[in-house]
Protein backbone atom coordinates (compact mmCIF):
# COMPACT_ATOMS: atom_id res chain seq x y z
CA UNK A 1 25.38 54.91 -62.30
CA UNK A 2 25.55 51.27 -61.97
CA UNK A 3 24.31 49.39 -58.52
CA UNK A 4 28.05 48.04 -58.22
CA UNK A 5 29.55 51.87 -57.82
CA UNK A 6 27.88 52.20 -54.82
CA UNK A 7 27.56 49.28 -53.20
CA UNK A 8 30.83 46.88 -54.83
CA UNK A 9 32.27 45.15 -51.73
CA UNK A 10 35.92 46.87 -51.16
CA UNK A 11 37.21 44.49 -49.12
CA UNK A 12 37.10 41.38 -52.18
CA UNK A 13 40.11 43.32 -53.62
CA UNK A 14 43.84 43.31 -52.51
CA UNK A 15 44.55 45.70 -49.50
CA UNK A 16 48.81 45.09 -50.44
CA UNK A 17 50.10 44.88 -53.52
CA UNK A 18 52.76 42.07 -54.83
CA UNK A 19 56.13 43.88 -56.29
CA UNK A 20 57.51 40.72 -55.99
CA UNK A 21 60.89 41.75 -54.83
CA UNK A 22 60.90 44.38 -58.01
CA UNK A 23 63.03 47.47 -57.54
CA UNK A 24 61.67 50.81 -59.48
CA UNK A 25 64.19 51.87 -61.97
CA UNK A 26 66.42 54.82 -60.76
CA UNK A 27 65.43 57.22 -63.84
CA UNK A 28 68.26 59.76 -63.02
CA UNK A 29 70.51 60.38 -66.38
CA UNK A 30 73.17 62.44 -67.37
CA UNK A 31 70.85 65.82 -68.03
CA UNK A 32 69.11 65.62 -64.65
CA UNK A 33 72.68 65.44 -62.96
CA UNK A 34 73.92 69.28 -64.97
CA UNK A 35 70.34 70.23 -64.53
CA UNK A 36 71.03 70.44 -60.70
CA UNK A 37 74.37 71.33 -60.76
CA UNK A 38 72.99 74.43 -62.85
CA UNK A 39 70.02 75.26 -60.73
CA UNK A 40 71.54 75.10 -57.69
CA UNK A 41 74.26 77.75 -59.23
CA UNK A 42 71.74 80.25 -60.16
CA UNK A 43 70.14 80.21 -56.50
CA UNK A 44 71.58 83.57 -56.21
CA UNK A 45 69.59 85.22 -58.66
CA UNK A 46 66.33 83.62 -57.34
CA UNK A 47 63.84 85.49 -54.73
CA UNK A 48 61.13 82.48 -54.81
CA UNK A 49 61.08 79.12 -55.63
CA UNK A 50 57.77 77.90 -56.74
CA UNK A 51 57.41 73.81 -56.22
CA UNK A 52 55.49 72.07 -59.06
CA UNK A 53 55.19 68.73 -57.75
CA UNK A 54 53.19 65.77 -56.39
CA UNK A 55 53.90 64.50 -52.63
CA UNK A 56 55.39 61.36 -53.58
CA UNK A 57 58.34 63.39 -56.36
CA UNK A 58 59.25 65.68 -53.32
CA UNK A 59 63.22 65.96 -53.45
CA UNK A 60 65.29 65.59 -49.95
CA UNK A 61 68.06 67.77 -52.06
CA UNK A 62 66.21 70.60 -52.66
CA UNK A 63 65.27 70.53 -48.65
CA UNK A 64 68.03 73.25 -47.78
CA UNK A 65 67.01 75.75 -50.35
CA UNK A 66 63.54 75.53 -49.33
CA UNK A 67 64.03 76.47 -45.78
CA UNK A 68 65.72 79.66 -46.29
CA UNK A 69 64.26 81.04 -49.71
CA UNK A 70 60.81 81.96 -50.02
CA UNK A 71 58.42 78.96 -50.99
CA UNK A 72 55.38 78.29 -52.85
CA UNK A 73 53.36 74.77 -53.56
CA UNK A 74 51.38 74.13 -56.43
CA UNK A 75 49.66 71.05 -56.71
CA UNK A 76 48.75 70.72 -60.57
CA UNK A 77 46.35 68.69 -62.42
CA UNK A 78 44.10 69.74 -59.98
CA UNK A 79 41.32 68.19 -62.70
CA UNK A 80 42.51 64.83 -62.04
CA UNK A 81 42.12 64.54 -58.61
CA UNK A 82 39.70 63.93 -56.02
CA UNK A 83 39.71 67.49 -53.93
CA UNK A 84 37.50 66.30 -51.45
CA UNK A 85 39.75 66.58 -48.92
CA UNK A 86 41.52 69.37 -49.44
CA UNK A 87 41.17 71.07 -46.46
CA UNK A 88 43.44 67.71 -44.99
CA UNK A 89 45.94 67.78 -47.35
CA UNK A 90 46.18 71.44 -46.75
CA UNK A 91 46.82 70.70 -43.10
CA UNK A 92 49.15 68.28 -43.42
CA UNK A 93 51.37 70.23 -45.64
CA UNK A 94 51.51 73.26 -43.30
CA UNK A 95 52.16 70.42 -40.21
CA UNK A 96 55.47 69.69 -42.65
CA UNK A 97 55.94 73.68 -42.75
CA UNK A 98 54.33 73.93 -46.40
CA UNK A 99 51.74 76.72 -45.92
CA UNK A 100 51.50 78.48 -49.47
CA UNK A 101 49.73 76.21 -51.45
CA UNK A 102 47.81 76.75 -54.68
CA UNK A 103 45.86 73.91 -56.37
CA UNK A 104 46.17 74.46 -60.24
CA UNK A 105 44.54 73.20 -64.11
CA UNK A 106 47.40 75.17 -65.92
CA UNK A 107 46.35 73.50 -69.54
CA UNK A 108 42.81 75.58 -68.64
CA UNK A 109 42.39 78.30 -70.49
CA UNK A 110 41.76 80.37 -67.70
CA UNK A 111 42.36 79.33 -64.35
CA UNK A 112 41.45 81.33 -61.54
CA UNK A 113 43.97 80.26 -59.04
CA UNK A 114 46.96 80.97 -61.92
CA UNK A 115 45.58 84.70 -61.66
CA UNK A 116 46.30 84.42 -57.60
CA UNK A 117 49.92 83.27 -58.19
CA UNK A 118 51.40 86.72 -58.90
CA UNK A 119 50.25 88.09 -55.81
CA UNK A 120 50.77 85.31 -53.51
CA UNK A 121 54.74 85.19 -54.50
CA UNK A 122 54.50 89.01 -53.91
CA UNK A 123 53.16 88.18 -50.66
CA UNK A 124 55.57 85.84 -49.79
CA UNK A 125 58.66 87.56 -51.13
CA UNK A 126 58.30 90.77 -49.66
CA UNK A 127 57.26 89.06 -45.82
CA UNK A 128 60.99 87.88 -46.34
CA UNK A 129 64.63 88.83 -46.69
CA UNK A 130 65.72 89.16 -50.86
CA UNK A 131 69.35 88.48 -49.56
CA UNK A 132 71.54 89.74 -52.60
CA UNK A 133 68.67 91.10 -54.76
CA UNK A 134 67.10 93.94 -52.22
CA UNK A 135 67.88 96.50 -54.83
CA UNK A 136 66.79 95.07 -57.83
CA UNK A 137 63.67 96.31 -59.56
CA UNK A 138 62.33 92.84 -61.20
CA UNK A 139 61.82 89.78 -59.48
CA UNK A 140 63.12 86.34 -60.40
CA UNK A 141 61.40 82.92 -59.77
CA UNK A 142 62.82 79.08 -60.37
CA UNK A 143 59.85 76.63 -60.81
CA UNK A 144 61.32 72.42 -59.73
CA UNK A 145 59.52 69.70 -60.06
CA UNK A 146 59.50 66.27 -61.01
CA UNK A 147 59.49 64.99 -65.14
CA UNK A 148 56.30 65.41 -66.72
CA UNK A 149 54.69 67.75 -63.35
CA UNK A 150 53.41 70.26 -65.65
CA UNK A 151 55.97 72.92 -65.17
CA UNK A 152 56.39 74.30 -68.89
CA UNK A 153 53.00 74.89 -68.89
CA UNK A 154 52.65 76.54 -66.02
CA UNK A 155 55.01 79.23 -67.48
CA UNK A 156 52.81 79.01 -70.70
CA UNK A 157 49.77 79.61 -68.75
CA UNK A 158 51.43 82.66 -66.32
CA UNK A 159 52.11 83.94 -69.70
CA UNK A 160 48.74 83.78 -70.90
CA UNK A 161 47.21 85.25 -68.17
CA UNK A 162 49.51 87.67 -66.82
CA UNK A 163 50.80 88.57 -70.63
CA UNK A 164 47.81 87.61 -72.88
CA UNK A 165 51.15 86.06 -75.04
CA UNK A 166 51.63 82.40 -76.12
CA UNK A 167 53.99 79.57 -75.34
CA UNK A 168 57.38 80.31 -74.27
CA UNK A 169 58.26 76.78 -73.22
CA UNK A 170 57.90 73.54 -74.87
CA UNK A 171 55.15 71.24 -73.52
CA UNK A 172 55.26 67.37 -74.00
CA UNK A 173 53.64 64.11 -72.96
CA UNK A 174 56.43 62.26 -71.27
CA UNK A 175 58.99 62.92 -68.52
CA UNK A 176 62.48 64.67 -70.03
CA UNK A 177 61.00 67.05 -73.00
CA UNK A 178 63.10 70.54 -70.83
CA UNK A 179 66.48 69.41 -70.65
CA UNK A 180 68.53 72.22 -69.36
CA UNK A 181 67.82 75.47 -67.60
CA UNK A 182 66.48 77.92 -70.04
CA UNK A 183 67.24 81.44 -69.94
CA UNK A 184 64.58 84.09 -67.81
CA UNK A 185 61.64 83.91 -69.41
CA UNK A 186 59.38 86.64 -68.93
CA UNK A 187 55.66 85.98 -66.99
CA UNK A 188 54.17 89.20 -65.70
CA UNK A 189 54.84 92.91 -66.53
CA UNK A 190 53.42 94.53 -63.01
CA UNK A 191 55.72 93.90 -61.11
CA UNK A 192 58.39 92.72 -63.97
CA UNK A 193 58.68 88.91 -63.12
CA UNK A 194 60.49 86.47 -64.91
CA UNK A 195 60.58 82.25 -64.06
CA UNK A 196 63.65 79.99 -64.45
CA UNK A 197 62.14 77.25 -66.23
CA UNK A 198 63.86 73.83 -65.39
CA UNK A 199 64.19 70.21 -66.05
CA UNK A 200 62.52 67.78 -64.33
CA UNK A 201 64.93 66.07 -61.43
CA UNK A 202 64.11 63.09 -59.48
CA UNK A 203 66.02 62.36 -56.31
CA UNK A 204 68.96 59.76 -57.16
CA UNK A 205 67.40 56.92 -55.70
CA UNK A 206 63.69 56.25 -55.23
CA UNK A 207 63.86 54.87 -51.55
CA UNK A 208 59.91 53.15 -51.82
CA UNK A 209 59.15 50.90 -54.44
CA UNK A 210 55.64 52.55 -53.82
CA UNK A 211 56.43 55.97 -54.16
CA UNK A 212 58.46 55.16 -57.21
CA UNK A 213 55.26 53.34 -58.62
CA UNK A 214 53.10 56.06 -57.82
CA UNK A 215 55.64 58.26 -60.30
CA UNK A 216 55.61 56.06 -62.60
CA UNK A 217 51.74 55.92 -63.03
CA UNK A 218 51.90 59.70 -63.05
CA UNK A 219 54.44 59.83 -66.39
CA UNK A 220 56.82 60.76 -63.91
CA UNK A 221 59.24 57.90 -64.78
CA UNK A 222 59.75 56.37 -68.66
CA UNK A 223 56.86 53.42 -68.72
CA UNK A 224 59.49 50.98 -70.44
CA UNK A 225 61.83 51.37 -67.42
CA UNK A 226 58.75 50.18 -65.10
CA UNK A 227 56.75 48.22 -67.46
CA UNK A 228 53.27 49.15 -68.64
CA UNK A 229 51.77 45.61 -67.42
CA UNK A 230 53.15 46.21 -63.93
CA UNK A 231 51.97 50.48 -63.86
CA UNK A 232 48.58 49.17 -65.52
CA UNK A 233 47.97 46.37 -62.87
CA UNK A 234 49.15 48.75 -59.84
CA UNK A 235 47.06 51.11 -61.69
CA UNK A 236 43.87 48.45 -61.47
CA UNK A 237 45.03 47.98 -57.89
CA UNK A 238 45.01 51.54 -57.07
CA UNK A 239 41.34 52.15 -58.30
CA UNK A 240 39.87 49.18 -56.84
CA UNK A 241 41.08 50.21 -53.53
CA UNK A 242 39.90 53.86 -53.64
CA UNK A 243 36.16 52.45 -55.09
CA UNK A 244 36.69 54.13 -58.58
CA UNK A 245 34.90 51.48 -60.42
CA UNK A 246 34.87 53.80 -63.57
CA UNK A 247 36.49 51.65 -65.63
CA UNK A 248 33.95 49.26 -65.39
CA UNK A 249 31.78 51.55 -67.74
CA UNK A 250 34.25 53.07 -69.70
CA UNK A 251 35.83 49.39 -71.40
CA UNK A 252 32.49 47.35 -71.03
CA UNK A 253 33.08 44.75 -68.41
CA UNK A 254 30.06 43.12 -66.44
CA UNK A 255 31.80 43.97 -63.08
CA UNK A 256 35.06 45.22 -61.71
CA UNK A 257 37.70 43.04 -61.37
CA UNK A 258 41.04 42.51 -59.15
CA UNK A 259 42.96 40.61 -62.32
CA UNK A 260 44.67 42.85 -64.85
CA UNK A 261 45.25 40.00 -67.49
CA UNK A 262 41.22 39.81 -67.15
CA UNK A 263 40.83 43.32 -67.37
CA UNK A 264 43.57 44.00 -70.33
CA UNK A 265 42.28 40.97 -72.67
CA UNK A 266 38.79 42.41 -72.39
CA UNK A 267 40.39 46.13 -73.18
CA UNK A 268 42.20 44.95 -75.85
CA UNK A 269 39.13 42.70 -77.47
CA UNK A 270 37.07 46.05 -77.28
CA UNK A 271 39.58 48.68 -79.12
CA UNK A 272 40.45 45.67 -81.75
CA UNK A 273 44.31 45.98 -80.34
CA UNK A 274 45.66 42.78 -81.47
CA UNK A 275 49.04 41.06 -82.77
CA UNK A 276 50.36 38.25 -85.00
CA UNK A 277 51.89 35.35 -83.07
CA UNK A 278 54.44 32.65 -84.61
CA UNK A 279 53.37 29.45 -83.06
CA UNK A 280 54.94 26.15 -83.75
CA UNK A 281 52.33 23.67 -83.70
CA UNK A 282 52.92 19.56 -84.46
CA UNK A 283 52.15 20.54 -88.25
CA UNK A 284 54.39 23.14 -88.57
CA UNK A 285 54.47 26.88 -87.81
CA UNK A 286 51.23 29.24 -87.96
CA UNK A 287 50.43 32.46 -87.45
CA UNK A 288 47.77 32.93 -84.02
CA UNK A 289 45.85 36.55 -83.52
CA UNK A 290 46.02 37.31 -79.89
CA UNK A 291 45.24 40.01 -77.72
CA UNK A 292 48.28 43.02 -78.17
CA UNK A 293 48.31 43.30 -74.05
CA UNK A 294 50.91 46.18 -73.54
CA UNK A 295 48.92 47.92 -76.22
CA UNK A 296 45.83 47.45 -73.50
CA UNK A 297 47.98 48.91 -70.73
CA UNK A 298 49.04 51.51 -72.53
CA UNK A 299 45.39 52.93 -73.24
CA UNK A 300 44.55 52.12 -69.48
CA UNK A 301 47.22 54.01 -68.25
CA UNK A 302 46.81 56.72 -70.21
CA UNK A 303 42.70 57.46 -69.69
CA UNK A 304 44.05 57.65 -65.62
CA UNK A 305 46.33 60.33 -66.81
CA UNK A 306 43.69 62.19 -69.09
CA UNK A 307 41.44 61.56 -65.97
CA UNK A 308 38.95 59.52 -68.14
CA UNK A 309 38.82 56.84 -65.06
CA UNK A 310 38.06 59.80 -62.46
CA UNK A 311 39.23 61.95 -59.78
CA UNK A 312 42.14 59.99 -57.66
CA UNK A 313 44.57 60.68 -55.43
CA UNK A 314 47.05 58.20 -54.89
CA UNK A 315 49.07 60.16 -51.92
């Protein structure tokens, strides 16, 4: 490990970062609208709702149902994050009345906490009321969660360890692959459980530029509607701040740096990503290589998400 990831002076980076008066596109269309419309009408049939979702994709609409059906947190991805202080974030989620809580790496091949799932909804549902379902033999969940949380597989993975059966539910690499509520899909066979699988719903309006920021740099939100060079230089921002310096080694640079134009022409001279450029010159028109910059952001952006650039937590 270099001298610098130890020892890099923090403070020489930005403690606020510039939006410059940006607003975070409102990625709400037409599906997520009859998505909610739909889940909220098959409430009835539900005995636990099982939150797949990051603190910052949280939705105030869903608020209601939580407090009255049973409730349980998972925190995917649990790979890509820096689980240091767990025992904190555990504490402030029961302070906001979350207190069943698993931490999850549901594209594993075996996870142990997937295996404690099952039980702990058992747990929770049968501590509580099952309204209109007390006579009913099976048991019925609804996973919600932002785009792109990880909730298909989830069900893929219950399935695999609970049913030692395959995919049920299409997985994808960007936000809006499930776009309407499926029909029960089957995840355990003792006791006979089956999950609502849904699509991914953002609240209607993303009140903090920040949060929405922090969604987009988590696939959450389309990059196009953002911008890769603004997610990749928050992204920059983000690390700096926390002292993950490990994209210093992983794209060659002598040192970490605060500018992203510095940090994406160097990126984009290493992996050879370059473009043709028209320039009109006093001699007439030629053709200039230059450095393919959103092509630079792009691969940034997406080692953070394969957590090639380390363990963060941006909450």
């Amino acid at each position: 490990m270099k001298l610098y990831h130890t020892l890099c002076n923090v403070s020489k980076f930005r403690t606020v970062f510039d939006f410059g008066g940006r607003e975070v596109a409102h990625w709400f269309p037409g599906h997520m609208a009859k998505g909610l419309k739909k889940m909220r009408a098959s409430l009835r049939r539900v005995d636990c709702i099982i939150e797949h979702i990051p603190f910052s994709g949280r939705n105030p609409l869903f608020q209601d149902t939580l407090d009255v059906r049973p409730h349980v947190l998972i925190l995917n991805k649990m790979d890509l994050a820096d689980l240091s202080n767990k025992q904190k974030i555990l504490k402030t989620l029961e302070r906001n009345g979350t207190k069943n809580v698993l931490f999850t790496d549901c594209l594993k091949q075996r996870d142990e906490n997937v295996k404690k799932l099952v039980p702990l909804v058992m747990e929770v549902i049968e501590s509580q009321s099952r309204f209109n379902r007390y006579e009913n033999t099976d048991y019925c969940l609804m996973v919600i969660g932002v785009p792109n949380v990880g909730k298909s597989s989830l069900i893929n993975s219950l399935r695999r360890t609970n049913l030692k059966k395959g995919r049920a539910s299409r997985v994808g690499g960007e936000p809006g692959i499930t776009k309407a509520v499926l029909t029960k899909i089957q995840v355990c066979e003792r006791p006979l459980m089956f999950l609502l699988d849904t699509p991914g719903v953002l609240p209607p309006k993303i009140e903090s530029v920040e949060t929405g920021m922090k969604l987009a740099l988590c696939g959450t939100i389309l990059d196009h509607l953002v911008g890769e060079d603004i997610i990749a230089d928050y992204l920059l921002y983000s690390l700096n701040r926390l002292g993950q310096f490990s994209y210093v080694e992983k794209y060659e640079l002598q040192e970490p740096s605060d500018d992203i134009q510095h940090v994406l022409k160097h990126i984009a001279v290493k992996l050879r990503k370059t473009q043709r450029v028209k320039a009109i010159t006093g001699v007439g028109n030629i053709t200039v290589i230059m450095p393919n910059y959103t092509a630079a952001a792009y691969d940034f952006i997406r080692s953070f998400r394969k957590g090639e650039l380390g363990q963060v937590i941006l909450d």
